[in-house]
C-alpha atoms as a PDB file:
ATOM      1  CA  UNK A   1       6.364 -73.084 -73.781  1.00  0.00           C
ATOM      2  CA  UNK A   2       6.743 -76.707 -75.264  1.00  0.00           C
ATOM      3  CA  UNK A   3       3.263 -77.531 -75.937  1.00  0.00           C
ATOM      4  CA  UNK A   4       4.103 -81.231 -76.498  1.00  0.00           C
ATOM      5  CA  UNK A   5       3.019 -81.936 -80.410  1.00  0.00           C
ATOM      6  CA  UNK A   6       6.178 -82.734 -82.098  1.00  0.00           C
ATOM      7  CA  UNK A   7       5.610 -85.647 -84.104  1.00  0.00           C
ATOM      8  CA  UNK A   8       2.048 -85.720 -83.526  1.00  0.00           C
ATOM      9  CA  UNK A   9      -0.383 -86.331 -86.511  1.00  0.00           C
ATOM     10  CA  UNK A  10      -2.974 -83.403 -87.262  1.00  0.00           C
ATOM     11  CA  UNK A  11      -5.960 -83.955 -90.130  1.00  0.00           C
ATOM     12  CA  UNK A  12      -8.006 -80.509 -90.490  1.00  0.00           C
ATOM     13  CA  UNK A  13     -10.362 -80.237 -92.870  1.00  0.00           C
ATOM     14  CA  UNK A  14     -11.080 -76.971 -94.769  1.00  0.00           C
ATOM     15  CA  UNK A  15      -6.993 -76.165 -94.051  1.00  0.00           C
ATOM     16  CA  UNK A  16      -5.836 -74.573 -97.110  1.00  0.00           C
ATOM     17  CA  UNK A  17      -7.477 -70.885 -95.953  1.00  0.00           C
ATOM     18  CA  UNK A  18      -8.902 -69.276 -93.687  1.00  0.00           C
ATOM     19  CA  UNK A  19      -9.130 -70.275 -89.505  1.00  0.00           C
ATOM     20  CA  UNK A  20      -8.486 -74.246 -90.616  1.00  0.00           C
ATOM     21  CA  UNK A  21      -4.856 -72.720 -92.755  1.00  0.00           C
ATOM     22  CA  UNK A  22      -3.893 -70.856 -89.574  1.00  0.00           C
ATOM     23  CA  UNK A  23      -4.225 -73.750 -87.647  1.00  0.00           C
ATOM     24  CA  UNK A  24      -3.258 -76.233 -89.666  1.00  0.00           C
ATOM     25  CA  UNK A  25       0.074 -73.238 -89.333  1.00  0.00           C
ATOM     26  CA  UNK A  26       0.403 -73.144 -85.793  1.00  0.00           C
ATOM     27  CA  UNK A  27       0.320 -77.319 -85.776  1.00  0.00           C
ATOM     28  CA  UNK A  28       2.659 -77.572 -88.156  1.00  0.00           C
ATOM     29  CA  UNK A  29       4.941 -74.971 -86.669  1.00  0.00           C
ATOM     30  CA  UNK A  30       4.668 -76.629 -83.022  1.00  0.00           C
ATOM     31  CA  UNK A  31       6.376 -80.060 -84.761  1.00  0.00           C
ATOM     32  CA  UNK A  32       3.428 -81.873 -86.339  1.00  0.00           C
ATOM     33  CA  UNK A  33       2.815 -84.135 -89.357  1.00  0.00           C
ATOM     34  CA  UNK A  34      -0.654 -82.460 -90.801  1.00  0.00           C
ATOM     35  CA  UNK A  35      -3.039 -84.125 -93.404  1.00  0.00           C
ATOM     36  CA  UNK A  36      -5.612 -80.601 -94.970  1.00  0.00           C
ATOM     37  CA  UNK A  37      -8.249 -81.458 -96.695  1.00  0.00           C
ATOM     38  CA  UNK A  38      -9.785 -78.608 -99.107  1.00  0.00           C
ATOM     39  CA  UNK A  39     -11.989 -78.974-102.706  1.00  0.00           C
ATOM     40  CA  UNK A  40     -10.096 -76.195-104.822  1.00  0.00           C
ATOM     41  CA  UNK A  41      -6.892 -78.225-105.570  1.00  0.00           C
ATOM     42  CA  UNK A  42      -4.608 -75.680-106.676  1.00  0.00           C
ATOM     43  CA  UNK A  43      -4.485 -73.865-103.150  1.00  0.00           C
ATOM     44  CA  UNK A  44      -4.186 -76.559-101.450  1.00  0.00           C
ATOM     45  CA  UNK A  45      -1.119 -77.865-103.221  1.00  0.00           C
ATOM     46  CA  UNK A  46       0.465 -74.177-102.965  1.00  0.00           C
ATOM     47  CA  UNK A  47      -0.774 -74.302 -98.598  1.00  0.00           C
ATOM     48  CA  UNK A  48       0.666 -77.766 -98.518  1.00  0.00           C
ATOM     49  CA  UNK A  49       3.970 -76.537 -99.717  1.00  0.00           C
ATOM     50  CA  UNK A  50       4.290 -73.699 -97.179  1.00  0.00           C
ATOM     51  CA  UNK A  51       3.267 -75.813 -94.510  1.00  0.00           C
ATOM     52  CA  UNK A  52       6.198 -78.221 -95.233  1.00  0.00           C
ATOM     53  CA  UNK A  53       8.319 -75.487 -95.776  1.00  0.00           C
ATOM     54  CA  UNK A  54       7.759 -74.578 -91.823  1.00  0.00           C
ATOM     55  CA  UNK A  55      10.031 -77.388 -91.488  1.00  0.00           C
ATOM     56  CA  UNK A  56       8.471 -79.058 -88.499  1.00  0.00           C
ATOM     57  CA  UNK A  57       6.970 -82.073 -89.892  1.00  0.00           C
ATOM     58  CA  UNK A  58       5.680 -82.807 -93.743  1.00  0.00           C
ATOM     59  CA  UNK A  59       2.114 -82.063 -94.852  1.00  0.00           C
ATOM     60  CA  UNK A  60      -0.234 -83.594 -96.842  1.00  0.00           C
ATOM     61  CA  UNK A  61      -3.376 -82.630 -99.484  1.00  0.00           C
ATOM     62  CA  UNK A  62      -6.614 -84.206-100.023  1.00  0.00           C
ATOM     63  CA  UNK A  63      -8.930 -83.033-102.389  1.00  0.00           C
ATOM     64  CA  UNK A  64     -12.486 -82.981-102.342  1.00  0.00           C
ATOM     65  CA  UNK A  65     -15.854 -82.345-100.913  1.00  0.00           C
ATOM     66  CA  UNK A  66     -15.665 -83.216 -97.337  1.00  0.00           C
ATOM     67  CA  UNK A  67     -19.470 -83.794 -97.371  1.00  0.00           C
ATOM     68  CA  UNK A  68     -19.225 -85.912-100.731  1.00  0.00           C
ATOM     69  CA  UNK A  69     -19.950 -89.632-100.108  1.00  0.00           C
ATOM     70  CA  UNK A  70     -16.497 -91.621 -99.536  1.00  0.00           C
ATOM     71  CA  UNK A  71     -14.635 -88.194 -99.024  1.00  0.00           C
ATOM     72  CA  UNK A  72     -14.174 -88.537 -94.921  1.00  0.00           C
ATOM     73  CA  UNK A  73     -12.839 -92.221 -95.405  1.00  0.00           C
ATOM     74  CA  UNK A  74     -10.327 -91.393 -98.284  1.00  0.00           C
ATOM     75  CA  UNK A  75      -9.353 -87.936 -96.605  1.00  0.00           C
ATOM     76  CA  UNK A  76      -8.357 -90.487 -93.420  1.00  0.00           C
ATOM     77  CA  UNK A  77      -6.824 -93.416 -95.073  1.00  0.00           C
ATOM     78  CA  UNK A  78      -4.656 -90.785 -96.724  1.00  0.00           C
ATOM     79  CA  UNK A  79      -3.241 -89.526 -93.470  1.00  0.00           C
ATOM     80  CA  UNK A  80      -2.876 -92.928 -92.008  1.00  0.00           C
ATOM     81  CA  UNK A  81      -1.069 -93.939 -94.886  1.00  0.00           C
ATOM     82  CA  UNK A  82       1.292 -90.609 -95.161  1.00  0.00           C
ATOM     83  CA  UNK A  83       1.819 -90.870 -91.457  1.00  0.00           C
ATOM     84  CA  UNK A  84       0.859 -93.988 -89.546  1.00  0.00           C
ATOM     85  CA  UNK A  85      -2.067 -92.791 -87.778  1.00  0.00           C
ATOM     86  CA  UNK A  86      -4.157 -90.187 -86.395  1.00  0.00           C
ATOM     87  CA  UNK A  87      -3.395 -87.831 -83.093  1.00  0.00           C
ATOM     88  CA  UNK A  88      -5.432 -84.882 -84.068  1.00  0.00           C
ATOM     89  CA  UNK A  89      -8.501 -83.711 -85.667  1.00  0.00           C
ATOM     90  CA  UNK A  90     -10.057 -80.289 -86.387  1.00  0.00           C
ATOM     91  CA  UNK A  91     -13.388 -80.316 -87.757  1.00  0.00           C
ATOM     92  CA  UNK A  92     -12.810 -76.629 -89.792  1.00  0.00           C
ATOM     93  CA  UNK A  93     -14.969 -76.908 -92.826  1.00  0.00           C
ATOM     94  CA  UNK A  94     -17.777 -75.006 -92.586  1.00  0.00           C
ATOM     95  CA  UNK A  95     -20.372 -72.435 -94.041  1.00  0.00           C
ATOM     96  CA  UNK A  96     -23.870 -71.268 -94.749  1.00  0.00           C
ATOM     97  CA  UNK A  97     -27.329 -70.992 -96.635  1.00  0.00           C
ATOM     98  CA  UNK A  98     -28.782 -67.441 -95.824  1.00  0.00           C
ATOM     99  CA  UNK A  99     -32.585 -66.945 -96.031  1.00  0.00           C
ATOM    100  CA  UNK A 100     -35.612 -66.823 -94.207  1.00  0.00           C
ATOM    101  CA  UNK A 101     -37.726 -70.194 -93.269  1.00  0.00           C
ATOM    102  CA  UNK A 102     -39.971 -69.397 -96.105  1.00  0.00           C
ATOM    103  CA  UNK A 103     -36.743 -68.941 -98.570  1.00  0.00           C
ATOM    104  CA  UNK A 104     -34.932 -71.780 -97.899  1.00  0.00           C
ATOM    105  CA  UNK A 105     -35.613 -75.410 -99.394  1.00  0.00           C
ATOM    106  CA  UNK A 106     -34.983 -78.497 -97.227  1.00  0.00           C
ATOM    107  CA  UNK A 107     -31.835 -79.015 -99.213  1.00  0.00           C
ATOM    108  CA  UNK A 108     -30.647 -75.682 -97.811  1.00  0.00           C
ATOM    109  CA  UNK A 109     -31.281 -77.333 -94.737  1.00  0.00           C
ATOM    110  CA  UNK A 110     -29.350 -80.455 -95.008  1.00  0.00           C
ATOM    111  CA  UNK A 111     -26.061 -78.593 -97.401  1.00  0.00           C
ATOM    112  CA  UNK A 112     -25.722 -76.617 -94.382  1.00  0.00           C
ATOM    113  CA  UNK A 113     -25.942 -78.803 -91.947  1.00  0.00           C
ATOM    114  CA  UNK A 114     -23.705 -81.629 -93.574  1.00  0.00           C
ATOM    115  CA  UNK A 115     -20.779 -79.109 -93.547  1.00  0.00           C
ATOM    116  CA  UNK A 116     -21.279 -77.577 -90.398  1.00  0.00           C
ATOM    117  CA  UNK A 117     -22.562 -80.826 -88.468  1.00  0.00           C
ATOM    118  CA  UNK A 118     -22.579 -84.028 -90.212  1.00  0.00           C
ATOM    119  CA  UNK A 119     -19.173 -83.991 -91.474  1.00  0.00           C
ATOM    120  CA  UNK A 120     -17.627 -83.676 -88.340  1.00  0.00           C
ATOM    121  CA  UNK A 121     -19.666 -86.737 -87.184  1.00  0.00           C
ATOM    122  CA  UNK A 122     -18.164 -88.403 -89.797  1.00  0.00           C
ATOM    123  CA  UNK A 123     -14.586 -87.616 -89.221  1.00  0.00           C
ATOM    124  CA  UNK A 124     -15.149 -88.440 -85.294  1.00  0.00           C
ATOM    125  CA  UNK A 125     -16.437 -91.803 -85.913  1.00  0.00           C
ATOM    126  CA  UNK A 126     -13.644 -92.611 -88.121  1.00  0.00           C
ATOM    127  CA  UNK A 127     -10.689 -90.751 -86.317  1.00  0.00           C
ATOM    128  CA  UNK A 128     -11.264 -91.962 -82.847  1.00  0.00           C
ATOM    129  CA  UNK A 129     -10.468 -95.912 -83.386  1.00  0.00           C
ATOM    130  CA  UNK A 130      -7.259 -94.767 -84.801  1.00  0.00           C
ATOM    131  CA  UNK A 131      -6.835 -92.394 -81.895  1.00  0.00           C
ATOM    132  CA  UNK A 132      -7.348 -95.363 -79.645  1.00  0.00           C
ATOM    133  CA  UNK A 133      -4.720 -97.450 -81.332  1.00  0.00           C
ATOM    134  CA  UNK A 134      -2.343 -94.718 -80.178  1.00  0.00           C
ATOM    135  CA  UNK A 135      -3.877 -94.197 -76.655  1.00  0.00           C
ATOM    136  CA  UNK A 136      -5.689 -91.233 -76.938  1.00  0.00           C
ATOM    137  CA  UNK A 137      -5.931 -88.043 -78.904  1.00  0.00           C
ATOM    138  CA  UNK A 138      -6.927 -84.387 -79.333  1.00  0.00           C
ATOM    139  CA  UNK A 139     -10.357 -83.582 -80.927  1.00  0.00           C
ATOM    140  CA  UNK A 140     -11.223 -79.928 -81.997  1.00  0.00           C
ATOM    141  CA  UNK A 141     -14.493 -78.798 -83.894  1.00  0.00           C
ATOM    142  CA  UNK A 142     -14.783 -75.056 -85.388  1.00  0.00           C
ATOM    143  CA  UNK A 143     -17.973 -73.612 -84.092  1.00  0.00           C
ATOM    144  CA  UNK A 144     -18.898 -70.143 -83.734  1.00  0.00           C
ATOM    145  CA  UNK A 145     -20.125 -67.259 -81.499  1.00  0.00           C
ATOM    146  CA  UNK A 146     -23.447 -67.692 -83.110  1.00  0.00           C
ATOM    147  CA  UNK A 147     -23.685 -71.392 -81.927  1.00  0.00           C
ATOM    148  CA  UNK A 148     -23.722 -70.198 -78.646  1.00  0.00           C
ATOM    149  CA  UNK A 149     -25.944 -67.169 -78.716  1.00  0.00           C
ATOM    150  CA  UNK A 150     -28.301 -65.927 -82.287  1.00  0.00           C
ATOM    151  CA  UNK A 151     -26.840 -64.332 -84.510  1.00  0.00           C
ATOM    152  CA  UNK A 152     -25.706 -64.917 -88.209  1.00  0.00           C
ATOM    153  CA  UNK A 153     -27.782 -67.017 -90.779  1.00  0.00           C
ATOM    154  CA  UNK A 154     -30.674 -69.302 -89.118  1.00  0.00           C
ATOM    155  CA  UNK A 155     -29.379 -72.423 -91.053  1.00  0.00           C
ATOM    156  CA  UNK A 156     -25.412 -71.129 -89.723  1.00  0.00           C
ATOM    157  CA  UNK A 157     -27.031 -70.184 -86.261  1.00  0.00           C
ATOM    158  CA  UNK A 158     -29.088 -73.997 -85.655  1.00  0.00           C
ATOM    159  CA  UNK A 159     -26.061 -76.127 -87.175  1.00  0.00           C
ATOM    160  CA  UNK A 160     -23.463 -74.749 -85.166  1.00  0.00           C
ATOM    161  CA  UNK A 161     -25.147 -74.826 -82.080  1.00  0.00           C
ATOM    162  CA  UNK A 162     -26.097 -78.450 -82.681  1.00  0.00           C
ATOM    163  CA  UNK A 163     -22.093 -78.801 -83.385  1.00  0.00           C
ATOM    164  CA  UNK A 164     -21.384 -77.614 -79.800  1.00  0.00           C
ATOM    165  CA  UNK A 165     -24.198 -79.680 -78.682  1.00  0.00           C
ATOM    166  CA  UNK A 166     -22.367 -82.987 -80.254  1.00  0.00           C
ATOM    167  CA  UNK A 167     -19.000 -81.966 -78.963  1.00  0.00           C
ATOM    168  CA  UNK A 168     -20.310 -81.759 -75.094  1.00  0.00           C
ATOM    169  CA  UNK A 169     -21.644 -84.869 -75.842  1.00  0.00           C
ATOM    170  CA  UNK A 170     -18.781 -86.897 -77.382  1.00  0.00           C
ATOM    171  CA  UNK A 171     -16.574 -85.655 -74.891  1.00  0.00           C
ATOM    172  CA  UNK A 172     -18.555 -87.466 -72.330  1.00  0.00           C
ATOM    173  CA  UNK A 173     -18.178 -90.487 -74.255  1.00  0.00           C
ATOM    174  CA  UNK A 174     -14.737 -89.970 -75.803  1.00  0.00           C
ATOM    175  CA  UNK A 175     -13.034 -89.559 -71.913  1.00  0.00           C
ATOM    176  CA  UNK A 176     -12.347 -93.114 -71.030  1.00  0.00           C
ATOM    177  CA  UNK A 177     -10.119 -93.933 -73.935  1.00  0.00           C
ATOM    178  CA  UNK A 178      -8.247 -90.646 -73.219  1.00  0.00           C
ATOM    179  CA  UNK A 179      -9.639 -88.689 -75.902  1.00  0.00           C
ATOM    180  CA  UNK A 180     -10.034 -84.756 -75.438  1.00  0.00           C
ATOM    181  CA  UNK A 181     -13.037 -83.474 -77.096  1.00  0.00           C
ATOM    182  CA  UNK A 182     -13.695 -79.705 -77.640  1.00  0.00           C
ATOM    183  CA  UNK A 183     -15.330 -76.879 -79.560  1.00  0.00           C
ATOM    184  CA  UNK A 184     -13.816 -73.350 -80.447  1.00  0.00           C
ATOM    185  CA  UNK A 185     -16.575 -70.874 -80.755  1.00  0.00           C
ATOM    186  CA  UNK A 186     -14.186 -67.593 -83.144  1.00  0.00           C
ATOM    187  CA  UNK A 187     -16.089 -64.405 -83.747  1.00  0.00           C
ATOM    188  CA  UNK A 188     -16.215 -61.966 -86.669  1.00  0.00           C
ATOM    189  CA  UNK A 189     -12.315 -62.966 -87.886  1.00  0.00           C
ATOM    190  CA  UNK A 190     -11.150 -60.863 -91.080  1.00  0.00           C
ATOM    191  CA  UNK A 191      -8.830 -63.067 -93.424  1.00  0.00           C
ATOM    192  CA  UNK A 192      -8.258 -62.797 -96.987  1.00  0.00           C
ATOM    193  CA  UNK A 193     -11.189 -64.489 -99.483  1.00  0.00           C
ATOM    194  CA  UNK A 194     -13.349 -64.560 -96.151  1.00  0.00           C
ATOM    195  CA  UNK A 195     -16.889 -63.499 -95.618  1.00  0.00           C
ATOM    196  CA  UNK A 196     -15.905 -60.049 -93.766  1.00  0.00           C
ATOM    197  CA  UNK A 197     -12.916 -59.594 -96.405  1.00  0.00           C
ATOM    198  CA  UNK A 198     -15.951 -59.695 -99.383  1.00  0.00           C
ATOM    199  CA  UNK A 199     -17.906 -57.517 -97.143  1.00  0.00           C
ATOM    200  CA  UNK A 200     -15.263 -54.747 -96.328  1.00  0.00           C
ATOM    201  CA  UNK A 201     -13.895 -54.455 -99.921  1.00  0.00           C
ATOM    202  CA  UNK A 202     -17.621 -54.034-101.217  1.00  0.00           C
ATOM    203  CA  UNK A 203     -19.206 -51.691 -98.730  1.00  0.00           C
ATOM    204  CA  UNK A 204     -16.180 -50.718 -96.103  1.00  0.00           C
ATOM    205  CA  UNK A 205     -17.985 -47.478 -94.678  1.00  0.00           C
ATOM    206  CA  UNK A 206     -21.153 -49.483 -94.221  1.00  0.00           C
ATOM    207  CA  UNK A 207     -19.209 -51.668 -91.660  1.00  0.00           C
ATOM    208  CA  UNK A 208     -18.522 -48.771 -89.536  1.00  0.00           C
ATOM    209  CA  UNK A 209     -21.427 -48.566 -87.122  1.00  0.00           C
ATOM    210  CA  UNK A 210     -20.859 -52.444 -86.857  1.00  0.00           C
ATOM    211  CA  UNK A 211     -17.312 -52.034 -85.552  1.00  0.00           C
ATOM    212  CA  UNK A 212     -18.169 -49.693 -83.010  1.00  0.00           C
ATOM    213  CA  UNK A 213     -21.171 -51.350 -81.910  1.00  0.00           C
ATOM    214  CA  UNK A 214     -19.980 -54.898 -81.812  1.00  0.00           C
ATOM    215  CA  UNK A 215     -16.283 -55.382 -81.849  1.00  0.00           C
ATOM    216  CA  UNK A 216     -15.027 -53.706 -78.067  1.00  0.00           C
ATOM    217  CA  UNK A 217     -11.819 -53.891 -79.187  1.00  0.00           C
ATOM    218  CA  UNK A 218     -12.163 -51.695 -82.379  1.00  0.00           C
ATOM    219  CA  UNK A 219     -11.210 -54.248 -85.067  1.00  0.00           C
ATOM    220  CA  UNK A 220     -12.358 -57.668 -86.554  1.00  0.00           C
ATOM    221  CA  UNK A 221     -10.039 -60.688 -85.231  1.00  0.00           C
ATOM    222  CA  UNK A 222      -6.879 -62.374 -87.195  1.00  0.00           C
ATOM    223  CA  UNK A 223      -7.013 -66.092 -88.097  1.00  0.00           C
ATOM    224  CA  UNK A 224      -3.350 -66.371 -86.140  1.00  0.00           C
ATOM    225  CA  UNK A 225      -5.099 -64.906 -82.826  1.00  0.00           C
ATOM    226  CA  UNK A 226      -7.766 -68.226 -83.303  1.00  0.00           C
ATOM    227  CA  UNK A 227      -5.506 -70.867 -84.091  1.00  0.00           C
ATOM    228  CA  UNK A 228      -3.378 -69.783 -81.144  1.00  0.00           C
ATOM    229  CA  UNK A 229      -6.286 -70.596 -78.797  1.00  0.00           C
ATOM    230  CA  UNK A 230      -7.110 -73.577 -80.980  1.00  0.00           C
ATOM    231  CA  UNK A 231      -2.882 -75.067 -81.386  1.00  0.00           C
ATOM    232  CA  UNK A 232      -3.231 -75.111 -76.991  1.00  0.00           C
ATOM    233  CA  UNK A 233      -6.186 -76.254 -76.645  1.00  0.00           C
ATOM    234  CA  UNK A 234      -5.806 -79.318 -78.739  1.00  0.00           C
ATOM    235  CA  UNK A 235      -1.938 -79.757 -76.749  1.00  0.00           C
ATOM    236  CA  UNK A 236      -1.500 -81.756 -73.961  1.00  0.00           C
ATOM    237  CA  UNK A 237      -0.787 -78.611 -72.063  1.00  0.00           C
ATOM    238  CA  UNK A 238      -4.297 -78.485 -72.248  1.00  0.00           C
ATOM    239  CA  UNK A 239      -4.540 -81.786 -70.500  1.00  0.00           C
ATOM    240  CA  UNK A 240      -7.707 -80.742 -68.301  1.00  0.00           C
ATOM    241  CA  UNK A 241      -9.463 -78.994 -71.266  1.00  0.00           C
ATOM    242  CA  UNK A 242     -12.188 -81.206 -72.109  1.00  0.00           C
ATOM    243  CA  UNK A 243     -16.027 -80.821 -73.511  1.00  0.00           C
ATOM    244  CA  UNK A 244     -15.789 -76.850 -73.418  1.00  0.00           C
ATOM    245  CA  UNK A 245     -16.608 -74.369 -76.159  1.00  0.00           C
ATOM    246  CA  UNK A 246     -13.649 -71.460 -75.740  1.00  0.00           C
ATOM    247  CA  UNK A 247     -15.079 -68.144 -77.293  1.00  0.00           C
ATOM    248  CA  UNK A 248     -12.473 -66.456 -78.980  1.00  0.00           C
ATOM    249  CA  UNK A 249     -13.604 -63.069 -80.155  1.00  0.00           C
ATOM    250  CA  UNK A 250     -12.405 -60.285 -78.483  1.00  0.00           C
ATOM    251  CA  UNK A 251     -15.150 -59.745 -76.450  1.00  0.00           C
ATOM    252  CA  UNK A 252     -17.949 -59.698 -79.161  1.00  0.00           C
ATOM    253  CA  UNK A 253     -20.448 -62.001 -77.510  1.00  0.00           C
ATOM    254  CA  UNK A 254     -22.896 -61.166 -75.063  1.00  0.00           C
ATOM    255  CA  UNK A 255     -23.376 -64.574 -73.537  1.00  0.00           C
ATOM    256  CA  UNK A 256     -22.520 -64.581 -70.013  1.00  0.00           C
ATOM    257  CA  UNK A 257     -21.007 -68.220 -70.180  1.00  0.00           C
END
């Protein structure tokens, strides 16, 4: 199936590992130009090369802190001057503080939810005018199964679910200028330099019981199975797709919606 992005422009931020590479992949691969923005710069040079080496459209690097002060603007005047505008944005970057309430500071608080929230405020209020310009655009932000349901770190658990929250409500706003607005909610996915990767490779037969218990299908989820999901739903394909969060997890969750 065509899914209707050559020659589109993609910006993903966190895209030179992990879910936001294997997006940033499948983009690239379906025809478009994509901007990745990641803070260690010698990966992403070497994840911008093998994304232009897909040979759909060229790719570009920014480096830095998405969070830092002045990073979201330069990481978008970047792409707009690579490529001539925006079509596309994933919100990716993301992470966590563990601890209990009585462990964790109030910077704890605000690190986490800067990259799992704020961040993708940030890149929303800048990307949409240019979307506009081009009459609409495709807006995707990385949640997680524990956004929907508890689970995970408290700080992870409350940021992400106030992601989702923000999506629902953009969309509602974002619809009249023909702007799709969605969340993608992955479970446990195992990918190399990932939290489950440093877990497995220090204590594999402690991960057993979890397997069994929690993952129906017997295995932790590939970063190529999400950004499949993710590449449609940010296609026009995916034309009626608007202000959901799509669990992708193999059945992990036990929300009923």
């Amino acid at each position: 199936m065509d899914l209707m992005l050559r020659g589109k422009v993609a910006m993903i931020s966190g895209g030179s590992r992990g879910l936001g590479y294997h997006i940033a992949r499948g983009l690239a691969q379906e025809g478009c130009h994509v901007a990745i923005s990641a803070r260690g710069e010698a990966r992403l040079e070497e994840a911008a090369r093998e994304l232009n080496a897909l040979g759909g459209g060229p790719a570009a690097g920014f480096c830095g802190d998405i969070t830092g002060e002045g990073a979201p603007e330069a990481f978008l005047k970047k792409t707009v001057d690579e490529f001539g505008g925006v079509d596309i944005l994933v919100n990716n970057a993301g992470g966590a503080r563990p601890g209990t309430l009585l462990e964790l500071t109030e910077e704890d608080w605000r690190a986490a939810f800067g990259l799992n929230l704020f961040h993708a405020v940030a890149m929303c209020r800048l990307a949409i005018p240019e979307m506009k310009k081009r009459g609409g655009g495709s807006i995707l932000n990385v949640a997680s199964i524990y956004g929907r349901e508890t689970g995970g770190s408290m700080t992870y658990n409350a940021s992400k679910a106030a992601l989702i929250s923000f999506t629902k409500a953009l969309a509602q706003q974002a619809a009249k200028d023909n702007i799709r607005v969605n969340s993608i909610a992955p479970g446990s996915i195992l990918f190399p330099g990932g939290s489950w990767d440093r877990r497995v490779k220090e204590a594999p037969d402690s991960l057993k019981g979890f397997i069994q218990s929690d993952l129906p299908l017997g295995r932790f989820g590939r970063p190529e199975e999400l950004a499949a999901a993710a590449v449609f739903m940010l296609s026009p394909r995916a034309s009626l797709v608007h202000g959901v969060c799509w669990t992708v997890d193999g059945g992990q969750s036990r929300s009923n919606i």
